[in-house]
Protein backbone atom coordinates (compact mmCIF):
# COMPACT_ATOMS: atom_id res chain seq x y z
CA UNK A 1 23.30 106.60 0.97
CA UNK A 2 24.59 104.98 3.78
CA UNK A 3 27.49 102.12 3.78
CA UNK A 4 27.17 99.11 6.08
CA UNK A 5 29.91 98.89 8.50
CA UNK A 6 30.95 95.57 7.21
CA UNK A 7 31.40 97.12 3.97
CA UNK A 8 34.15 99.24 5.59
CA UNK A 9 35.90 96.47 7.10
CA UNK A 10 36.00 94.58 4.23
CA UNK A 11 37.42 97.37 2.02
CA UNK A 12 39.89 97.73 5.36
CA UNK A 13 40.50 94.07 4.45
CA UNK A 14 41.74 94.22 1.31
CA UNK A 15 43.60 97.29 1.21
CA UNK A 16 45.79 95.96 3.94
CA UNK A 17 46.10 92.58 1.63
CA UNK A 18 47.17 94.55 -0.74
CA UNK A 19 50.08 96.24 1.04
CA UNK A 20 51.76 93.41 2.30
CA UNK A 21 55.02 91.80 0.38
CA UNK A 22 54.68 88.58 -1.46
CA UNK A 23 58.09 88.05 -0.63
CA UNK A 24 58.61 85.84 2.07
CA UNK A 25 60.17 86.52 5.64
CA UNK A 26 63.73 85.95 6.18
CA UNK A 27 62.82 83.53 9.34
CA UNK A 28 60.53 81.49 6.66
CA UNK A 29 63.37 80.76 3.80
CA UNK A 30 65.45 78.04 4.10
CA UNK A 31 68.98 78.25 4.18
CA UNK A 32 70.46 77.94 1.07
CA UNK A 33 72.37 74.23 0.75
CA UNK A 34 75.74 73.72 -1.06
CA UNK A 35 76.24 70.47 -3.42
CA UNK A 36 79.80 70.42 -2.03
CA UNK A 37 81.92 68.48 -5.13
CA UNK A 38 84.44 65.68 -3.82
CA UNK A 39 87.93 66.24 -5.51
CA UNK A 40 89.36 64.27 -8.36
CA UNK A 41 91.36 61.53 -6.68
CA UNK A 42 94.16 60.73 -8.55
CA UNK A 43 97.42 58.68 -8.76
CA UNK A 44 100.48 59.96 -9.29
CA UNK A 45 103.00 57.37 -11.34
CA UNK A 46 106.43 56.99 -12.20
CA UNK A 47 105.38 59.20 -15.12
CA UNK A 48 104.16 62.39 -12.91
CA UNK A 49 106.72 65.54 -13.57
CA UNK A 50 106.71 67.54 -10.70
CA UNK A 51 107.29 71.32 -12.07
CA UNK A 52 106.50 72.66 -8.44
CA UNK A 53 105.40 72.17 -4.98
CA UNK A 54 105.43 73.20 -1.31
CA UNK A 55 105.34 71.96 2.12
CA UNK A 56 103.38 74.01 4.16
CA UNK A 57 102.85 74.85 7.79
CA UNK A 58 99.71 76.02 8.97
CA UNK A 59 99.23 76.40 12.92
CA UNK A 60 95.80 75.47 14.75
CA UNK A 61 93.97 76.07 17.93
CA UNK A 62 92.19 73.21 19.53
CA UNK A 63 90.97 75.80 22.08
CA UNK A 64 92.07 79.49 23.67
CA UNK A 65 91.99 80.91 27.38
CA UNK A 66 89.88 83.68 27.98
CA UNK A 67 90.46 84.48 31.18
CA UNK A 68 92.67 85.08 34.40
CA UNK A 69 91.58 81.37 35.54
CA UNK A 70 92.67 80.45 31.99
CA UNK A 71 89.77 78.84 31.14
CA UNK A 72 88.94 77.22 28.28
CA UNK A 73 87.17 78.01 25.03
CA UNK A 74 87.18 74.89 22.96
CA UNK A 75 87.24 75.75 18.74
CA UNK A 76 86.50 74.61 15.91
CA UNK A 77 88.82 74.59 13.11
CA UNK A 78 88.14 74.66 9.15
CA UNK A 79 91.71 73.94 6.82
CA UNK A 80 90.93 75.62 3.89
CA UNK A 81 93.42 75.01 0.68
CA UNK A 82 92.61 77.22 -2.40
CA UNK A 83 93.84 77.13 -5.54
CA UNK A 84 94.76 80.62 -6.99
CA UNK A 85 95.91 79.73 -10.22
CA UNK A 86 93.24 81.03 -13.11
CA UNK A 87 93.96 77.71 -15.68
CA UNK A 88 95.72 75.06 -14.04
CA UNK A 89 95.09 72.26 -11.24
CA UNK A 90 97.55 71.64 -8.36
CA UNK A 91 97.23 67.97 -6.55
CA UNK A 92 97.23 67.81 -3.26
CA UNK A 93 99.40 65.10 -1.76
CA UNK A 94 99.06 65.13 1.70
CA UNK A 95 96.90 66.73 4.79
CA UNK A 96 98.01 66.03 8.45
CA UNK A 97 97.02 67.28 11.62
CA UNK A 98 99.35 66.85 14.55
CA UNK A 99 99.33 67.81 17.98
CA UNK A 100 100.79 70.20 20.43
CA UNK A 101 103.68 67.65 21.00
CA UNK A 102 104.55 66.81 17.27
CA UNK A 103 102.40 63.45 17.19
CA UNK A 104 100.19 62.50 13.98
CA UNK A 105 96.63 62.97 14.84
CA UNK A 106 94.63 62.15 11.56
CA UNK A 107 95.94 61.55 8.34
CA UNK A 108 93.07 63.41 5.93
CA UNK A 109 94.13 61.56 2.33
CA UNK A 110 94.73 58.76 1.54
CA UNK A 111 95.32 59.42 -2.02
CA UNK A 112 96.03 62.53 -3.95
CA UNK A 113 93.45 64.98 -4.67
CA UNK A 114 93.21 67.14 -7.72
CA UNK A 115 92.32 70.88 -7.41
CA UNK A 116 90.91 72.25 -10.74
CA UNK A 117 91.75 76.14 -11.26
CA UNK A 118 90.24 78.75 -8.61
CA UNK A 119 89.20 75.80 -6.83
CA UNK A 120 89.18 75.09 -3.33
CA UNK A 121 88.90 72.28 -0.56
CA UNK A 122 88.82 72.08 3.19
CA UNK A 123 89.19 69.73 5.90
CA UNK A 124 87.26 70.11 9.65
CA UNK A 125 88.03 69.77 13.03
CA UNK A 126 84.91 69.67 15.45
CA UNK A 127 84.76 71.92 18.69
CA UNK A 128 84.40 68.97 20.74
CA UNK A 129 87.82 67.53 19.08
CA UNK A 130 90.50 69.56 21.39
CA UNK A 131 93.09 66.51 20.99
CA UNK A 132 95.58 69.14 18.87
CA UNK A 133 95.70 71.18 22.49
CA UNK A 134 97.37 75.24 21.67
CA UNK A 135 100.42 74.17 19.39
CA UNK A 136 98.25 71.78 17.05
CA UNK A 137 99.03 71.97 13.04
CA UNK A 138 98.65 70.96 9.74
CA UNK A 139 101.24 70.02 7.37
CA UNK A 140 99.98 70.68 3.98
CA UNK A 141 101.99 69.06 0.81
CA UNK A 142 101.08 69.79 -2.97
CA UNK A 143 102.44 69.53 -6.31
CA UNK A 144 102.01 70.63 -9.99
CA UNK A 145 103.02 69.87 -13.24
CA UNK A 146 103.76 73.00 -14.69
CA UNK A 147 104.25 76.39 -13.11
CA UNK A 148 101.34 77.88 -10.97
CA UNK A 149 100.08 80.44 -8.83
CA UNK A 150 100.53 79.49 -5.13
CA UNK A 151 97.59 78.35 -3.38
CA UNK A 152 96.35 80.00 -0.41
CA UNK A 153 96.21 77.77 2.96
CA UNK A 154 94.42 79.04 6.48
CA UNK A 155 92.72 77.45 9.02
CA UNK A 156 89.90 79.39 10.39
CA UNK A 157 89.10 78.88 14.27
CA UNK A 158 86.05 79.85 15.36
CA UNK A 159 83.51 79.46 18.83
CA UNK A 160 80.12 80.75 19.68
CA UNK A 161 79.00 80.63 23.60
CA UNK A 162 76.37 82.64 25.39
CA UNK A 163 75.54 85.14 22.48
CA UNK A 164 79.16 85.69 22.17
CA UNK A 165 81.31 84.70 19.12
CA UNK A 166 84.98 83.98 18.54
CA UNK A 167 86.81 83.48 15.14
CA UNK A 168 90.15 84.58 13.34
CA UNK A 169 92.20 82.95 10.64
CA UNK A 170 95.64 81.36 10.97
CA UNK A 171 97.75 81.44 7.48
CA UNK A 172 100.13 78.97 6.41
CA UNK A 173 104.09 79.24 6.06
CA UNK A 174 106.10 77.50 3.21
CA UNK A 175 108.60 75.65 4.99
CA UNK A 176 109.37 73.89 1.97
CA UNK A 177 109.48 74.70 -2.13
CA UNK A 178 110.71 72.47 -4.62
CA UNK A 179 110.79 73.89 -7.80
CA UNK A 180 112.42 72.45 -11.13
């Protein structure tokens, strides 16, 4: 018995079908998105005991050279502020970025913020932004109620150009505790 050759092509057909994923290609998946949660904003009275706190320093980079000509590669900067502690929130009191000569740039709250254990927050400064210049910083201030872990507080800097990438982390310096 002989077997048409579109017989062949057809079995052809579906055994190849039948091989291929049903997963879909990385290129066709979207990119997962984040509901990012705003912070509790809250008010701190006459009544507020503050068991702890900390000032803290955290340096910045507008932009870098990268070169003999000392050329520019402009950044972009993310503050993170994290809280470590496992059961209790910290409050955030104030986040402000100020420039390479010591003047306020942007003040980032306007009120407190709470941070709910292991919780974390983070504040941006565009590429295009290079107003901070090399010696830009934050100046981070929190406070707790009762005794906590210490958050953790970084900027990360980072800059893509021509297929080439840039990015490193800058950790912040208690320059102040208060502690009761």
């Amino acid at each position: 018995m002989k077997l048409n050759p579109h017989l062949y092509l057809a079995i052809a057909f579906i055994f190849l079908a039948s091989c291929t994923s049903s997963e879909m290609s990385p290129k066709s998946q979207s990119a997962p998105t984040q509901a990012k949660s705003s912070p509790k904003v809250v008010t701190l009275d006459k009544n507020f005991k503050t068991a702890m706190g900390q000032t803290i320093y955290v340096p910045v980079y507008s932009y870098i050279y990268h070169d003999e000509q000392q050329r520019i590669l402009n950044l972009a900067a993310t503050l993170s502020i994290r809280n470590t502690d496992l059961n209790k929130p910290i409050i955030i009191t104030s986040v402000r970025y100020y420039d390479s000569d010591g003047k306020l740039v942007k003040q980032y709250l306007e009120q407190p913020i709470q941070l709910n254990a292991l919780a974390s927050s983070d504040f941006f400064i565009s590429r295009t932004d290079n107003s901070g210049g090399l010696g830009a910083n934050f100046i981070v201030e929190w406070v707790a109620q009762t005794e906590v872990s210490e958050p953790i507080v970084e900027a990360v800097m980072i800059a893509t150009e021509f297929q080439q990438g840039v990015s490193f982390i800058s950790p912040g310096k208690v320059i102040k505790s208060q502690k009761n």
